[in-house]
C-alpha atoms as a PDB file:
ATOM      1  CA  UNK A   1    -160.870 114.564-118.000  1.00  0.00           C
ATOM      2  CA  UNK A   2    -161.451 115.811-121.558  1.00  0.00           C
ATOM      3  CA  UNK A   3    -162.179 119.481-122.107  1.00  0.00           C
ATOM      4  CA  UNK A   4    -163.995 121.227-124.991  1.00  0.00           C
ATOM      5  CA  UNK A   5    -161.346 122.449-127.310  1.00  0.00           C
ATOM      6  CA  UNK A   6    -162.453 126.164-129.227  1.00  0.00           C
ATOM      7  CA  UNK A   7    -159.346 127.275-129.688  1.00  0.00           C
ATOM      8  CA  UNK A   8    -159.963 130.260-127.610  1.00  0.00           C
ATOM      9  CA  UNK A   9    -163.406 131.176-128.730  1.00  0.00           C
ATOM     10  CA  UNK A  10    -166.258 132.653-126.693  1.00  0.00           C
ATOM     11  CA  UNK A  11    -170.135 131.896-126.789  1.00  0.00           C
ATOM     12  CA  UNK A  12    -172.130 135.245-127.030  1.00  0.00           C
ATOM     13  CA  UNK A  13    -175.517 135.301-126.221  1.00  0.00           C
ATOM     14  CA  UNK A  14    -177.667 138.172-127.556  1.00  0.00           C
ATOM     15  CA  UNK A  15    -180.775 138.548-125.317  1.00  0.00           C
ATOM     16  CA  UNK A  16    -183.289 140.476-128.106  1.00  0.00           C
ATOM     17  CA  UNK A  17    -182.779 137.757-130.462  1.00  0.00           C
ATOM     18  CA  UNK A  18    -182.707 134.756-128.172  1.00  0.00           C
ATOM     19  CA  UNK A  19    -179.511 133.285-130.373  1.00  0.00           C
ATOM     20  CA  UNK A  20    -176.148 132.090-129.749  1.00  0.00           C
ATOM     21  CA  UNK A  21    -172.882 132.865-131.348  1.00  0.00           C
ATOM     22  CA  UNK A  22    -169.325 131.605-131.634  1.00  0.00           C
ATOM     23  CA  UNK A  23    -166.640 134.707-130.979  1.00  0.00           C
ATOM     24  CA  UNK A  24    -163.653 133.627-131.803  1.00  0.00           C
ATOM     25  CA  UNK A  25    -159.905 134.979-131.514  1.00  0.00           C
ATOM     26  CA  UNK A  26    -159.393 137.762-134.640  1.00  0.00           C
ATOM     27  CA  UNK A  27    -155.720 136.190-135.052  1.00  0.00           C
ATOM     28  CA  UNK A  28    -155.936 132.097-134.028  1.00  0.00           C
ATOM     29  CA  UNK A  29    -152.129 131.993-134.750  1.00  0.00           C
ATOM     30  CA  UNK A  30    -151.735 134.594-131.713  1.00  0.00           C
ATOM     31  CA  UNK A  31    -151.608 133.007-127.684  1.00  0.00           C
ATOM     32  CA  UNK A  32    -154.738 132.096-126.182  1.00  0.00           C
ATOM     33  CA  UNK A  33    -155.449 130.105-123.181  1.00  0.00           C
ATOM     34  CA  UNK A  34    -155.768 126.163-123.080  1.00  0.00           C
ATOM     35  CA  UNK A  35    -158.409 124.576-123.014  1.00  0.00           C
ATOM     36  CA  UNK A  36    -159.650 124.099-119.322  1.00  0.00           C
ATOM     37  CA  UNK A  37    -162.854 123.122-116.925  1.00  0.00           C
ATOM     38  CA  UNK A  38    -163.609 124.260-113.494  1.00  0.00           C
ATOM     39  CA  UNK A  39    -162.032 127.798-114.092  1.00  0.00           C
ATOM     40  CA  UNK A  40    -163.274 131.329-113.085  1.00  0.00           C
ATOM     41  CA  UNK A  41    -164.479 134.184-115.479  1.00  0.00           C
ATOM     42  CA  UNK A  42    -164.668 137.954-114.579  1.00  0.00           C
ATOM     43  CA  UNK A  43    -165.574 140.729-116.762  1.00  0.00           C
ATOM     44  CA  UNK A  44    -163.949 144.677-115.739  1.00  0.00           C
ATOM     45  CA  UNK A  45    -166.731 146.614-117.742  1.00  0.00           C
ATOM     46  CA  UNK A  46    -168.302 145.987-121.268  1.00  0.00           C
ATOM     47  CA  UNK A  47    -164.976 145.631-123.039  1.00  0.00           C
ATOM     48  CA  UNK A  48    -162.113 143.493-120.606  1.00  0.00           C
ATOM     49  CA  UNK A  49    -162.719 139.751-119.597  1.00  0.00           C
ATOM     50  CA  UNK A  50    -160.507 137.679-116.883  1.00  0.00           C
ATOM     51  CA  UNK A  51    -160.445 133.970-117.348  1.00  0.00           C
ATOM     52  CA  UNK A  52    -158.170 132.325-114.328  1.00  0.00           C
ATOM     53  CA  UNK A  53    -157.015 129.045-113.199  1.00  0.00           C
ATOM     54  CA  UNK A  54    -158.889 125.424-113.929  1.00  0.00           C
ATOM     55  CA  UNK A  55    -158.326 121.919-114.774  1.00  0.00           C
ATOM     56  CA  UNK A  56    -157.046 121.149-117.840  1.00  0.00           C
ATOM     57  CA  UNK A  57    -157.005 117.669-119.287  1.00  0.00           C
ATOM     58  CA  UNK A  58    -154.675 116.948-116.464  1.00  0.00           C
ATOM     59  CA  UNK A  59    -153.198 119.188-113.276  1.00  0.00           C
ATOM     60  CA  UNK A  60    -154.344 122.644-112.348  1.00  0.00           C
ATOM     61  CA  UNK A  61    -153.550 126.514-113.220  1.00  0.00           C
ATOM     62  CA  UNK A  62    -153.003 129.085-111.773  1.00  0.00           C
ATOM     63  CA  UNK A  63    -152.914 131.276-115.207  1.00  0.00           C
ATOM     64  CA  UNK A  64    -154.576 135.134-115.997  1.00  0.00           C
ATOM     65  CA  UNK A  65    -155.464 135.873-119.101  1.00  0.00           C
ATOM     66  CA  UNK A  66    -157.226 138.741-120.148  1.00  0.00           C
ATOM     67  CA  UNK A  67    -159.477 139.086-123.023  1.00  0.00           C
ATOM     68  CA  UNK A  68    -160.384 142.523-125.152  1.00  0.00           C
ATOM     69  CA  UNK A  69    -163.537 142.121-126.743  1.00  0.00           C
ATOM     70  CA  UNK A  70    -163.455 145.076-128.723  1.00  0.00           C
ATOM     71  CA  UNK A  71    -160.293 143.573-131.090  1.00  0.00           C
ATOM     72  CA  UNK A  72    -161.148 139.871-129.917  1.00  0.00           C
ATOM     73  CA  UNK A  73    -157.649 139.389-128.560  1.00  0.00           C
ATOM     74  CA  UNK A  74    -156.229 137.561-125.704  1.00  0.00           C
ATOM     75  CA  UNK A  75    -153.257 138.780-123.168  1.00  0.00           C
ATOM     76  CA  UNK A  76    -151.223 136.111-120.788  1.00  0.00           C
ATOM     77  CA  UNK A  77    -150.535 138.096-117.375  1.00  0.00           C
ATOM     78  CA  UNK A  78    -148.409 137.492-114.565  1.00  0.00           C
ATOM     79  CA  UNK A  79    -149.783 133.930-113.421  1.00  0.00           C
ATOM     80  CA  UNK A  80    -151.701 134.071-109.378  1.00  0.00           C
ATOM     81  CA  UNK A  81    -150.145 132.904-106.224  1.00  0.00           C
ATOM     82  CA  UNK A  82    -149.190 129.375-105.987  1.00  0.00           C
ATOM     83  CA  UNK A  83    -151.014 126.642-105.407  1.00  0.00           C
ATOM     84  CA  UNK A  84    -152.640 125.751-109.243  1.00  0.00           C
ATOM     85  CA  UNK A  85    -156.549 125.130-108.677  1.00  0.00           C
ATOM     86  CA  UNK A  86    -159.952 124.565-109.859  1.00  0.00           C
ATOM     87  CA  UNK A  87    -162.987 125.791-108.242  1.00  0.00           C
ATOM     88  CA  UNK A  88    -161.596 129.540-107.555  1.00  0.00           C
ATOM     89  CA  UNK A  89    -163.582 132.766-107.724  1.00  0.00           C
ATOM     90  CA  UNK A  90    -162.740 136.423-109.090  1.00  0.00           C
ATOM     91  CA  UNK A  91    -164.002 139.683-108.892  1.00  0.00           C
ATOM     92  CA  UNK A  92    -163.068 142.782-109.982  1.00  0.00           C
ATOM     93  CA  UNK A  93    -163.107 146.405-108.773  1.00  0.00           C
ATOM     94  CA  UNK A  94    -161.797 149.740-108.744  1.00  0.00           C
ATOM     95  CA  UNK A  95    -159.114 148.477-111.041  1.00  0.00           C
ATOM     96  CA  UNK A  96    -157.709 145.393-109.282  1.00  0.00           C
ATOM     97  CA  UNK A  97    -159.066 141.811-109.759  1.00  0.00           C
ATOM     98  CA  UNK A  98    -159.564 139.656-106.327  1.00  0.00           C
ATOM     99  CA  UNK A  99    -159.408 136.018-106.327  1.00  0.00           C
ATOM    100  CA  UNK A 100    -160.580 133.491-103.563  1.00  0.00           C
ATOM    101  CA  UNK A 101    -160.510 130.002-102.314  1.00  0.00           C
ATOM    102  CA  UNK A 102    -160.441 126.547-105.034  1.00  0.00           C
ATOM    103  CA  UNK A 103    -159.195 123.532-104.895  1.00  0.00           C
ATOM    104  CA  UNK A 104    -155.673 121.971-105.402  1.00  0.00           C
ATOM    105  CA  UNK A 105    -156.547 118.349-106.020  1.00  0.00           C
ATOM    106  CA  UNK A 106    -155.647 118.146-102.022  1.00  0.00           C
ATOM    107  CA  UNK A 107    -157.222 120.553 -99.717  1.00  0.00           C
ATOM    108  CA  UNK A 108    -159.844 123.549-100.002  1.00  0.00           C
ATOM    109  CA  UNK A 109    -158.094 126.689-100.464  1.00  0.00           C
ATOM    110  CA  UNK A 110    -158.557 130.011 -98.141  1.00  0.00           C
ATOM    111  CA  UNK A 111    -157.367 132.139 -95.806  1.00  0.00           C
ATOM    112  CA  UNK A 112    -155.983 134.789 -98.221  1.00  0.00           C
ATOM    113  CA  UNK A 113    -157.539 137.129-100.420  1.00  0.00           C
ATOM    114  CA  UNK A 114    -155.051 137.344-103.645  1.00  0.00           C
ATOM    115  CA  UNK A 115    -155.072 140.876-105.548  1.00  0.00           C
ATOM    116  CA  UNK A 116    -153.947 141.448-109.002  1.00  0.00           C
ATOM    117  CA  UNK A 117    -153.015 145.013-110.065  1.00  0.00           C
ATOM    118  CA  UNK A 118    -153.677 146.085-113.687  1.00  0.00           C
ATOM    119  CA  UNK A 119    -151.702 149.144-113.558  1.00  0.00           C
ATOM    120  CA  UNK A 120    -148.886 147.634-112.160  1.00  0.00           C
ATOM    121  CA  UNK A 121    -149.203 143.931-113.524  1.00  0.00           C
ATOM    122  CA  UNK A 122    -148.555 142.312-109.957  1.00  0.00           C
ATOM    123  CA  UNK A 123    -149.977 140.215-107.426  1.00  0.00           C
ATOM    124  CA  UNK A 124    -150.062 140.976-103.324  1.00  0.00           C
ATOM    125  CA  UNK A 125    -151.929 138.988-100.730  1.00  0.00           C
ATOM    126  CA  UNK A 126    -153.619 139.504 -97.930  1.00  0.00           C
ATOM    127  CA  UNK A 127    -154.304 136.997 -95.123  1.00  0.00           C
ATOM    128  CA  UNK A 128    -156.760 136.620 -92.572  1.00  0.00           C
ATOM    129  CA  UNK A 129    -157.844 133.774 -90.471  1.00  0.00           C
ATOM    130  CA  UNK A 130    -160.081 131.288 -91.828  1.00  0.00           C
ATOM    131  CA  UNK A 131    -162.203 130.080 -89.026  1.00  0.00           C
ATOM    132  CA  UNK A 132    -165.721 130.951 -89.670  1.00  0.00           C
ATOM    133  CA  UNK A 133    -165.356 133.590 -86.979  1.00  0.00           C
ATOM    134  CA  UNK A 134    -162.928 136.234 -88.002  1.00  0.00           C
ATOM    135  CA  UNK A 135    -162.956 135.460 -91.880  1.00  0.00           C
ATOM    136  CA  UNK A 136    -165.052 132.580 -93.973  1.00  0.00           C
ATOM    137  CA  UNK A 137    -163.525 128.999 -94.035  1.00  0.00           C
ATOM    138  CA  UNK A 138    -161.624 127.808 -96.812  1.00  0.00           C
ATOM    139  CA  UNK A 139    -163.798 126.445 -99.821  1.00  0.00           C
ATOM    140  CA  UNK A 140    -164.306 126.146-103.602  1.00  0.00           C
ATOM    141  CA  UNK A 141    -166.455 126.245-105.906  1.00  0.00           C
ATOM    142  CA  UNK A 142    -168.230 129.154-104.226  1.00  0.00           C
ATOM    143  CA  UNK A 143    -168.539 132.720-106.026  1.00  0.00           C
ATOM    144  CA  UNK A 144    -166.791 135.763-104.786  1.00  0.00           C
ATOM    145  CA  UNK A 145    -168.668 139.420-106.402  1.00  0.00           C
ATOM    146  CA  UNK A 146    -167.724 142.949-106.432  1.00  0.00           C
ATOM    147  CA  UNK A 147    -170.800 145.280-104.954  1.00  0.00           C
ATOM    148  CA  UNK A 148    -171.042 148.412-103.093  1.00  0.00           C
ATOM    149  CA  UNK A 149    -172.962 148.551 -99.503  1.00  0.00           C
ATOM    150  CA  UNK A 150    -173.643 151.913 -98.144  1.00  0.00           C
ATOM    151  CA  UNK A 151    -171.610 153.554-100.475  1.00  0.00           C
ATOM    152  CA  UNK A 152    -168.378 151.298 -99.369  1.00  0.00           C
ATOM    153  CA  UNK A 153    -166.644 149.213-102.264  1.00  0.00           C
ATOM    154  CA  UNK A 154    -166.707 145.612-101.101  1.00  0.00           C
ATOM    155  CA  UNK A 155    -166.257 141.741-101.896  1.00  0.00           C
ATOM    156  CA  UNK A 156    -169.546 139.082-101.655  1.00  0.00           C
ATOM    157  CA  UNK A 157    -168.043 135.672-100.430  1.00  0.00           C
ATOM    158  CA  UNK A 158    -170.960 132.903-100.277  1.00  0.00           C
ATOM    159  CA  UNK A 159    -171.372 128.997 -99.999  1.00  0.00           C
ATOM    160  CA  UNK A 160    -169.410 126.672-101.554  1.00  0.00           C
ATOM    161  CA  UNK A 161    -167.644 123.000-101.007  1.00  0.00           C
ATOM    162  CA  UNK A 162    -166.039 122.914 -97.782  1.00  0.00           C
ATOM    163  CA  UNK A 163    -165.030 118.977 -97.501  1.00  0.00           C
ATOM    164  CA  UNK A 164    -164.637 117.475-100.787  1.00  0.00           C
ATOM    165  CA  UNK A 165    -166.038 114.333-101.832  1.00  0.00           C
ATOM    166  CA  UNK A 166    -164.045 111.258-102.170  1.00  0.00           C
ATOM    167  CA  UNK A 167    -165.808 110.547-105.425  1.00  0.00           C
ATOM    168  CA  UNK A 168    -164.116 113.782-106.667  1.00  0.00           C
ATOM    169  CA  UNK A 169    -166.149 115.494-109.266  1.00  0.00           C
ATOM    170  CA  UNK A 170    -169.057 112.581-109.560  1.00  0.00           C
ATOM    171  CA  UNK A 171    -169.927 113.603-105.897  1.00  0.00           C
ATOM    172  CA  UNK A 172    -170.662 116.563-103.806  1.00  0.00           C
ATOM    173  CA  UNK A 173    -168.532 117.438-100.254  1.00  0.00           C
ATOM    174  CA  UNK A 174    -169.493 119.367 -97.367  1.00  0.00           C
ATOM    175  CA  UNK A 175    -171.777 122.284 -98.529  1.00  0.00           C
ATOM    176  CA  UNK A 176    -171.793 125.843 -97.255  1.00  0.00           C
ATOM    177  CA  UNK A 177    -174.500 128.248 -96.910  1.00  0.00           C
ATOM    178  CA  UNK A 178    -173.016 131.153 -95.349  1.00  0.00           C
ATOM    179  CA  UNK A 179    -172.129 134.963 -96.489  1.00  0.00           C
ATOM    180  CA  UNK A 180    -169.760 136.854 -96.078  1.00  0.00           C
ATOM    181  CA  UNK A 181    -168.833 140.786 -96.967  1.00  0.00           C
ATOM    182  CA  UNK A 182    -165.261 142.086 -96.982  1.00  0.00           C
ATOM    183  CA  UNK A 183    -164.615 146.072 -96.947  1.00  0.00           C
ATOM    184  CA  UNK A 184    -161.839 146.634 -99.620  1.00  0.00           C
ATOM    185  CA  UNK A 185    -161.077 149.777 -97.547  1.00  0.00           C
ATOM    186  CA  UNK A 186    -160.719 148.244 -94.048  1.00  0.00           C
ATOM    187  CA  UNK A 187    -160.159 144.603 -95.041  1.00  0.00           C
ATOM    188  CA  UNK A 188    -162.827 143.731 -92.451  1.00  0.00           C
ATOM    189  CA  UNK A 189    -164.251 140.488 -92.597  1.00  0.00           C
ATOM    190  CA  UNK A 190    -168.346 140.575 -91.365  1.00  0.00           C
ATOM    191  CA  UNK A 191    -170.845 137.388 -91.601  1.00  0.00           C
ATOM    192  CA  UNK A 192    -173.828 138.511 -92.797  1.00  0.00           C
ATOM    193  CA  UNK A 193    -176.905 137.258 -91.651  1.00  0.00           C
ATOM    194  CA  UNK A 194    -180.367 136.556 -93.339  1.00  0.00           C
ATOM    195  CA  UNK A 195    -183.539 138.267 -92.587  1.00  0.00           C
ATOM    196  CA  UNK A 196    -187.033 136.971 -92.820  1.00  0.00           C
ATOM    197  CA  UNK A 197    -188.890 134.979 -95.586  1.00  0.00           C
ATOM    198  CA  UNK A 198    -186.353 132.010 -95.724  1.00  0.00           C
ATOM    199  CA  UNK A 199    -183.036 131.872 -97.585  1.00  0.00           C
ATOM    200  CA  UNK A 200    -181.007 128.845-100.213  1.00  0.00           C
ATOM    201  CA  UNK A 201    -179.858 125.586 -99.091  1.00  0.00           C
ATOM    202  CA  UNK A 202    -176.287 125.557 -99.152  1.00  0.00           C
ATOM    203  CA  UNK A 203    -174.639 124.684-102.142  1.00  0.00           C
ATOM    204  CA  UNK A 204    -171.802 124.909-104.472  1.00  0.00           C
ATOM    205  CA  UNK A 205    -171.464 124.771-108.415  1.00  0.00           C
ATOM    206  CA  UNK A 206    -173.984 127.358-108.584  1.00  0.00           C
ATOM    207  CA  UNK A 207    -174.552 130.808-110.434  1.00  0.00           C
ATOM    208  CA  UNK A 208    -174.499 133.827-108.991  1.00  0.00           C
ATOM    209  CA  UNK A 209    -174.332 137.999-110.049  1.00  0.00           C
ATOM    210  CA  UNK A 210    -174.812 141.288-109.169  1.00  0.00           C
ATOM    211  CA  UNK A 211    -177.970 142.649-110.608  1.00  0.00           C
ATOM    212  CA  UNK A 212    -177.806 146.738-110.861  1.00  0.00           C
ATOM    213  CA  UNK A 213    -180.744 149.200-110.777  1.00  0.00           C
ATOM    214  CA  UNK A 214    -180.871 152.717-110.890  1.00  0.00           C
ATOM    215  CA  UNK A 215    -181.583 152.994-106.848  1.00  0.00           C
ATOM    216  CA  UNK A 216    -179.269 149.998-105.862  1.00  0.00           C
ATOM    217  CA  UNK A 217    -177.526 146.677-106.149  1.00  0.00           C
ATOM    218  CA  UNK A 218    -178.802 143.092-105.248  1.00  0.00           C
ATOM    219  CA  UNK A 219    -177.213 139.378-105.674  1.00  0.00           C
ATOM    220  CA  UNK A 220    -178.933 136.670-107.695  1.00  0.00           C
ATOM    221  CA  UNK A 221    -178.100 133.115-106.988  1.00  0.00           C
ATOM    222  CA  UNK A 222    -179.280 130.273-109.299  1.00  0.00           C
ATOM    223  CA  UNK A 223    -178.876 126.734-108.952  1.00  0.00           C
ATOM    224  CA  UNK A 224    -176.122 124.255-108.349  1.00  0.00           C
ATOM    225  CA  UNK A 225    -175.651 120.831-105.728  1.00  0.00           C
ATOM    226  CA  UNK A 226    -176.464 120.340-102.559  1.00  0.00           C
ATOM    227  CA  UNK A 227    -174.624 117.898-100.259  1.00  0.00           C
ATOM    228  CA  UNK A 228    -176.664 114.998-101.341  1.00  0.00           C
ATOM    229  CA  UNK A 229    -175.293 115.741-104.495  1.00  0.00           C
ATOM    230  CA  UNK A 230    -178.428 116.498-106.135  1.00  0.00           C
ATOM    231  CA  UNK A 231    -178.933 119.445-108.969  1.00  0.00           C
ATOM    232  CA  UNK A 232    -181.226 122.659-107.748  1.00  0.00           C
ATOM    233  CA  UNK A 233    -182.810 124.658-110.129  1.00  0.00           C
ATOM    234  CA  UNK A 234    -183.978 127.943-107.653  1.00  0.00           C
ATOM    235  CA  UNK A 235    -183.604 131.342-108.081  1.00  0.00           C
ATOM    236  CA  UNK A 236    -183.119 133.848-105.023  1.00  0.00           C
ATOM    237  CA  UNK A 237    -182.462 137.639-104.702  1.00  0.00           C
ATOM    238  CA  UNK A 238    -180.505 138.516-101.810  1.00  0.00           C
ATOM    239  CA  UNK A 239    -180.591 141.959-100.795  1.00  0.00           C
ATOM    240  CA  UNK A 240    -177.954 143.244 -98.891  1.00  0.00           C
ATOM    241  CA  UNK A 241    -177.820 146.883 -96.735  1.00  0.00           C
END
């Protein structure tokens, strides 16, 4: 596979003009990551992004970078848990960044939710079992978001690929359409279920966010393939209390 080569430059979008433009690195000759597809970006505020993990032109990762936006400047940090994958998810909160799930060009990954410290520049793990009963099954590209319910600081896991295809990236696997919420504090695992007026197809390769307002916080979920490996173009708000 051939990936798109910037040289560790950004695309910024810059919503009251409707344009597009290229950030790139304010030193080129400095460190910055490889180029890579299938990876996971994260953002801690208005100022830090995380890029993790991928498929470069061949293998996996299992690399954290961090970049400032402010000076334009990337940082390597300590590289995640092995095994290297693509597909993963990350979210971060209250000053640690979680990661979740991918793939290892084998099996779907899961049972473990991976924490990196920024204070302390390490990783710890914690496990859980993956069964679909006391914790979500292992997947990949699913999305994993930071949100607060009821005043609690939790984790958003939802869909995803749970059987990969044996076209590899030309088809689509097993699809999920379940949610699940983890409690940071308690490290609870709950299945969350949906209320009336209908809810997505499962899916993976999709888009998904936390949208903020001044009373509260929702999830929006946009696009991606279903298991008959055909492209969706919906849009759904999930609200979750």
């Amino acid at each position: 596979m051939t990936c798109l080569e910037e040289k560790g430059s950004l695309w910024v979008f810059d919503p009251n003009t409707s344009d597009w433009s290229m950030m790139s690195p304010s030193n080129p000759a400095l460190p910055h990551p490889e180029a890579r597809s299938y990876h996971a970006l994260g953002s801690a505020g208005e100022e830090t992004l995380y890029l993790h993990a991928g498929c470069p032109a061949k293998g996996r990762l299992s690399d954290l970078w961090s970049f400032h936006i402010p000076s334009k400047r990337w940082t390597e940090l300590s590289s995640a848990p092995e095994p290297a994958r693509g597909g993963t998810s990350i979210a971060f909160s209250g000053g640690r960044l979680y990661r979740m799930n991918g793939f290892d060009g084998k099996t779907e990954q899961g049972g473990k939710v991976d924490t990196y410290d920024v204070e302390t520049r390490t990783w710890t793990s914690f496990s859980f079992i993956p069964d679909g009963k006391s914790g979500p099954e292992p997947r990949s590209v699913s999305c994993l978001l930071a949100i607060d319910i009821n005043g609690r600081p939790s984790l958003v896991a939802m869909f995803g690929e749970r059987d990969p295809s044996p076209l590899g990236h030309e088809g689509a696997g097993k699809m999920l359409g379940d949610i699940w919420v983890f409690d940071i504090r308690s490290r609870n695992w709950t299945e969350a279920q949906a209320g009336p007026g209908g809810e997505p197809a499962a899916r993976g390769w999709f888009y998904a966010d936390v949208v903020r307002s001044s009373i509260k916080e929702a999830i929006v979920v946009h696009g991606g393939v279903n298991s008959s490996n055909e492209r969706l173009g919906d849009v759904w708000l999930l609200d979750i209390r």
